[in-house]
Structures are given as structure tokens and as C-alpha cells.
Protein backbone atom coordinates (compact mmCIF):
# COMPACT_ATOMS: atom_id res chain seq x y z
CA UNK A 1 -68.70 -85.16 -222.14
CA UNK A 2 -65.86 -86.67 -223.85
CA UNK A 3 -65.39 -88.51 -221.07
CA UNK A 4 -68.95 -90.03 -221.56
CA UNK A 5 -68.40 -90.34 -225.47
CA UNK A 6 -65.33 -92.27 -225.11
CA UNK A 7 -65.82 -94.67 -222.43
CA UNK A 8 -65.15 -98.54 -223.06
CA UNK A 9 -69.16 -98.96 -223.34
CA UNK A 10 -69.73 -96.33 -225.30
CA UNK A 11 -66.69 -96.81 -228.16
CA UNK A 12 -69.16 -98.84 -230.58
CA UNK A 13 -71.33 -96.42 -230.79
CA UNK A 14 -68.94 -93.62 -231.27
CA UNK A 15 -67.41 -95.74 -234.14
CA UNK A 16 -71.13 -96.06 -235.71
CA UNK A 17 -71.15 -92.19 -235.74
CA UNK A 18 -68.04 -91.85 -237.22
CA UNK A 19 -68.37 -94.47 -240.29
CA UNK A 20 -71.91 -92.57 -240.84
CA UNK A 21 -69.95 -89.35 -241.18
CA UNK A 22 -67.44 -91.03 -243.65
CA UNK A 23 -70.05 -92.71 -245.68
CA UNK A 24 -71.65 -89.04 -246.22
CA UNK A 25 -67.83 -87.92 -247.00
CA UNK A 26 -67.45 -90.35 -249.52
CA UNK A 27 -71.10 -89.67 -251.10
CA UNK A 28 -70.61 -86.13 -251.17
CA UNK A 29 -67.56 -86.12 -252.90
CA UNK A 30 -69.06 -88.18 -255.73
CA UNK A 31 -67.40 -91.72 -255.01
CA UNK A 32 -70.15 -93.90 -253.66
CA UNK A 33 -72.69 -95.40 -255.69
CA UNK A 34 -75.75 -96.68 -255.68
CA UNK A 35 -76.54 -100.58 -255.68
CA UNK A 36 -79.68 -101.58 -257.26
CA UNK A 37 -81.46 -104.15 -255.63
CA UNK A 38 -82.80 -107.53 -256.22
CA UNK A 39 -85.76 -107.72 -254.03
CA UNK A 40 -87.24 -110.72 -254.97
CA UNK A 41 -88.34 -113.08 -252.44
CA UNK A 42 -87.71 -111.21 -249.24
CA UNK A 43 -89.53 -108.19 -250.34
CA UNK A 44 -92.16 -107.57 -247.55
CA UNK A 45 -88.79 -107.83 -244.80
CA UNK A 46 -86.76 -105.77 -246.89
CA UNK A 47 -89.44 -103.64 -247.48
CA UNK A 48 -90.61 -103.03 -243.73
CA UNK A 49 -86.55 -102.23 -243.07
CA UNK A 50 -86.29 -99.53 -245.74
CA UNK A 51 -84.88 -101.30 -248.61
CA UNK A 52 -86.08 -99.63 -251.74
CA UNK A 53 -87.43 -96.29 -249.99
CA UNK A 54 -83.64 -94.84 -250.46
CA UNK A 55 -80.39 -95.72 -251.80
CA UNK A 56 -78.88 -98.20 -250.09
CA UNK A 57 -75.57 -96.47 -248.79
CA UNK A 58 -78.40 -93.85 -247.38
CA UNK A 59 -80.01 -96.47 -245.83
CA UNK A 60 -77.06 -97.59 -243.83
CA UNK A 61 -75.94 -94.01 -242.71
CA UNK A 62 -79.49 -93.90 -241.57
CA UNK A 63 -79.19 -96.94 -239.73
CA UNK A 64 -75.53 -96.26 -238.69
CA UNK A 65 -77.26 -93.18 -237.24
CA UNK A 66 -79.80 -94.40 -235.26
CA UNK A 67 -77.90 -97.48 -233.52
CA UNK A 68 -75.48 -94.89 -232.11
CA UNK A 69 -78.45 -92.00 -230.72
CA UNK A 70 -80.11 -94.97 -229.42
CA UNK A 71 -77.16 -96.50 -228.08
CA UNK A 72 -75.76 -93.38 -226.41
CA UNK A 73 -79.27 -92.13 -224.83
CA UNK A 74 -79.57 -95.59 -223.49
CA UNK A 75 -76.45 -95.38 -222.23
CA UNK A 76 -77.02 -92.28 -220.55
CA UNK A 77 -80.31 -93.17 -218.90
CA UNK A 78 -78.76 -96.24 -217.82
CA UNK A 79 -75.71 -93.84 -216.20
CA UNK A 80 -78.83 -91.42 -214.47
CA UNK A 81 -80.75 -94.20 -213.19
CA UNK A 82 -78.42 -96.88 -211.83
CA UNK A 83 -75.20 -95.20 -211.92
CA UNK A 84 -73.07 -97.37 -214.22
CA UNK A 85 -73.29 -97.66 -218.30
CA UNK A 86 -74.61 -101.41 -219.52
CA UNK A 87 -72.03 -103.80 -220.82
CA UNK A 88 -71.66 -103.14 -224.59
CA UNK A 89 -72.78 -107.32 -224.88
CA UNK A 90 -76.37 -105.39 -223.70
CA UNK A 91 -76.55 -102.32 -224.61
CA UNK A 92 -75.19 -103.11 -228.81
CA UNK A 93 -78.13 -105.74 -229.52
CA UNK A 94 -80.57 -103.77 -227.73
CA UNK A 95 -79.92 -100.54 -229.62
CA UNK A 96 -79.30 -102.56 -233.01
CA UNK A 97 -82.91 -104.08 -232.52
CA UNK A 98 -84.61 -100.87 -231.68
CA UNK A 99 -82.55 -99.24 -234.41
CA UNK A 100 -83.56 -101.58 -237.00
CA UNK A 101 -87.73 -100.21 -237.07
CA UNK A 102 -86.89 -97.12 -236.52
CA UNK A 103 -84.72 -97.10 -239.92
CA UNK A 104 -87.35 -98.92 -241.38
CA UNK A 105 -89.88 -95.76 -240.28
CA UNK A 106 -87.76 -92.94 -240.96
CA UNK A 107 -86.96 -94.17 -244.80
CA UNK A 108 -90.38 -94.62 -245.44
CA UNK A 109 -90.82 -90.82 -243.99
CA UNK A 110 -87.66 -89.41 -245.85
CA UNK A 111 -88.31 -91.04 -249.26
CA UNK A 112 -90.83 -88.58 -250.62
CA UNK A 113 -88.51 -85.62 -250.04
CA UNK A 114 -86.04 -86.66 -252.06
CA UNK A 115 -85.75 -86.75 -255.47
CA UNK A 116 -87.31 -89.88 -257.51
CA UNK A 117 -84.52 -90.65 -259.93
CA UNK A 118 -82.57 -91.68 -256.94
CA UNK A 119 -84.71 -94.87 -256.25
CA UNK A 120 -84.07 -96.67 -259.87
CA UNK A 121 -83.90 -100.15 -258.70
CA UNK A 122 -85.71 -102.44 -260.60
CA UNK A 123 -85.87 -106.61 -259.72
CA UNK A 124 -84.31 -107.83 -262.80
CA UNK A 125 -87.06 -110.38 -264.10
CA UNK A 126 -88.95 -106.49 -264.85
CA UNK A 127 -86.57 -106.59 -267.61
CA UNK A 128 -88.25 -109.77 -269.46
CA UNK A 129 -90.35 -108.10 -272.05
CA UNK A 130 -88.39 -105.15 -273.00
CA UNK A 131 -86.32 -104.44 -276.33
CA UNK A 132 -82.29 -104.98 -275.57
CA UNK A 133 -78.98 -105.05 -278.19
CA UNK A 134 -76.90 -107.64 -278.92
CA UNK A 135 -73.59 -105.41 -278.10
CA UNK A 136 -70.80 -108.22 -277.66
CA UNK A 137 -70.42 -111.36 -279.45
CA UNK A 138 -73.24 -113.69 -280.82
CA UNK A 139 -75.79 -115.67 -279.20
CA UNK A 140 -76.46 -119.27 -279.68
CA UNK A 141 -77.66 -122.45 -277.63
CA UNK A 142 -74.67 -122.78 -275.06
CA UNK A 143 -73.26 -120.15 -276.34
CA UNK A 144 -75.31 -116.44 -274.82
CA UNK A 145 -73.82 -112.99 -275.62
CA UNK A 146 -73.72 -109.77 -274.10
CA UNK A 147 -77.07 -107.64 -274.34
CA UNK A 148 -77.90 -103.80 -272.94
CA UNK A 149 -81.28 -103.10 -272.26
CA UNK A 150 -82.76 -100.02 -270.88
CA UNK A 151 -85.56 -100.31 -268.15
CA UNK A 152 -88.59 -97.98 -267.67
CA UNK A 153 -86.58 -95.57 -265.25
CA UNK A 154 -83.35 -94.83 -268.29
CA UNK A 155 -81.02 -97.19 -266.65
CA UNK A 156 -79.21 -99.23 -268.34
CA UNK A 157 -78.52 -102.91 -267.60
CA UNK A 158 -76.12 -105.39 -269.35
CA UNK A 159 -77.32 -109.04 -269.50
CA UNK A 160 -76.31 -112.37 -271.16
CA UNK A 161 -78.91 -113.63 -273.58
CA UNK A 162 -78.93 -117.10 -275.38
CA UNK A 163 -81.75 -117.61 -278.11
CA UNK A 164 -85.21 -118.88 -276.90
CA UNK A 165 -85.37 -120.97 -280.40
CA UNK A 166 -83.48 -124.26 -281.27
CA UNK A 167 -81.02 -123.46 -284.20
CA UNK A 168 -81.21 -119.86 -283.77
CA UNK A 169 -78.40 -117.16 -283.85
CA UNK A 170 -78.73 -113.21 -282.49
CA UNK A 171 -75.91 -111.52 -284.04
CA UNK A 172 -74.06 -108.69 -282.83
CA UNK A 173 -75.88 -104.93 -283.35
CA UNK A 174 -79.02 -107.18 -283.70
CA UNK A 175 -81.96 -105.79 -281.77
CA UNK A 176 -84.02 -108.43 -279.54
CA UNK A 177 -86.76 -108.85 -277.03
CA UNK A 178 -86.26 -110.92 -274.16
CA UNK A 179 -88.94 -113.16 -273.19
CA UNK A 180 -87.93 -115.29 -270.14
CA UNK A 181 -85.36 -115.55 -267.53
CA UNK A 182 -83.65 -118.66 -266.36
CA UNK A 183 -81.26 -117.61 -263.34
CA UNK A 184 -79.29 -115.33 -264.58
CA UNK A 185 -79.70 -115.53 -268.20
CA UNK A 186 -82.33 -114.25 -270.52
CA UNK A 187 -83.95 -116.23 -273.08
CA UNK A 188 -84.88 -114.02 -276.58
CA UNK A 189 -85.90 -113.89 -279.61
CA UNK A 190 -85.15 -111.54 -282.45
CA UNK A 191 -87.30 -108.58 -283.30
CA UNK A 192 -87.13 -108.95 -286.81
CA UNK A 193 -84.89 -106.05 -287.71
CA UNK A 194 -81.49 -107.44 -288.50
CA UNK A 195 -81.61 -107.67 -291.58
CA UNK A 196 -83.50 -104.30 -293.15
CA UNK A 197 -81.59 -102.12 -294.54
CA UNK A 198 -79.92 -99.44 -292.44
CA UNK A 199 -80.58 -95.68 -293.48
């Protein structure tokens, strides 16, 4: 068996297996994170190959999974019906192209039994409309400032924000809604509560 496991053709896959096992090392031990994703534009792809059905480094163990028990099965039918392994310049696209759908299926089929908060990723133009805080420096044309705003899930994003108005200023602590995106930097205006008094 080892013999079979570590043969020239069959080391890829092996090594596929083995970062799998180390990504699942590294999450269980707390140290990975999450990346949210911008899915904007490529959506329906990214979409059909799993991308926003689980957290990304899931998605890649998945995948990482898959490639190598598709790559070593193939490899052994190959052995038990012509009596040599494929070249790995064969057998590593083919199992990367059936392994691709088939992560794409089993996210979709894994998502709903895990739990919800774990698939927070929000495209960031969601966040044009919502309440954020002026938290470092202050905002004027040419000039944008650090905001945190909190999306529908409880996350927490930190964006630069420049005023939507001519001639106006968002000052630091000052809350303000943003209104429009231009790349990555949010227009806004000021909700109007800078300057009550605080209790």
C-alpha cells in the first residue's frame, strides 16, 4: 500500500492529503481565519464552485480532499485495468477538473449542517446605507478618514469615508451614513448627531 501511496505518480496527490490535514491542524487549533469575500462580478462561477456555501479555508480542504480521492482511485483503476499508473501531466488535470464540481456539490450539501454565523461574508457595496463612526481622523474632500460600520450579520468592517458634500467635514466620534461607494471608498453624509449634547 505504501508502495502505491508513494509512487512518483501518486506523490501530488499524497501532498494534497497532507496540506488538507494541516489546514484542519491549523483551524482546529484556533489560528486560521476566515476571509470574507467579495463576490461581485463572478458570483454565479464562484457560486457553482462553493464560494460562499463555507468558509473559504473549508472550502479548500474540501477541494484539497477531493483532488487527491479522485486522483488516487483513478490511479488505481488505471493500475487494475492497464497495468501502469497515468503520468501525473494526466492524471493531476483530470482529477483537478473532476474535483472542481464535485467541491462545488458537496459545499452546497455541507452548508446547512453547519452553523450560520460561520458564512458572514457580505460584498462590501451591502454596506452603503448603513450607520458607521468616524473612529480615526477627520474626513474631508481629498482628505477620507477611518470609519467602522457593523453589517446585518455583527461583523464589523473598517472603511475610509470622504464626505458626499462639497465643503463638508465628518469629525472624529461623529456618527454617519454612507450613501455610495466609489472603489474603495465610501461617500457619506452626517447623521445629524454631532453636535447634541452627550448624556
Amino acid at each position: 500500500m505504501s508502495g502505491f501511496l508513494f509512487a512518483p505518480e501518486n506523490i501530488i496527490f499524497v501532498s494534497a492529503f497532507a496540506l488538507m490535514l494541516v489546514i484542519g491542524l491549523v483551524q482546529a487549533m484556533g489560528l486560521g481565519g476566515d476571509a470574507d469575500l467579495n463576490l461581485d462580478g463572478d458570483a454565479d462561477l464562484l457560486g457553482w464552485l462553493g464560494f460562499g456555501h463555507l468558509p473559504l479555508l473549508a472550502l479548500i480542504a474540501l477541494f484539497l480532499t477531493l483532488f487527491s480521492v479522485i486522483g488516487l482511485i483513478g490511479q488505481q483503476a488505471a493500475h487494475d485495468l492497464i497495468g501502469a499508473m497515468l503520468s501525473p501531466w494526466i492524471a493531476v488535470p483530470v482529477a483537478g477538473a473532476l474535483a472542481l464540481p464535485a467541491t462545488g456539490l458537496a459545499a452546497r450539501a455541507l452548508a446547512p449542517l453547519l452553523p450560520r454565523d460561520h458564512s458572514t461574508a457580505i460584498p462590501i457595496e451591502h454596506l452603503v446605507g448603513s450607520h458607521a463612526v468616524i473612529v480615526t481622523g477627520r474626513a474631508y474632500a481629498g482628505s477620507p478618514a477611518r470609519a467602522r460600520v457593523q453589517d446585518h450579520h455583527g461583523q464589523h468592517h473598517y472603511v475610509m469615508v470622504e464626505p458626499d458634500n462639497n465643503g463638508q467635514q465628518l469629525e472624529e466620534g461623529e456618527t454617519i451614513l454612507l450613501v455610495r461607494r466609489e472603489g474603495q471608498l465610501f461617500r457619506a453624509i452626517s447623521y445629524g448627531d454631532h453636535y447634541l449634547p452627550r448624556l
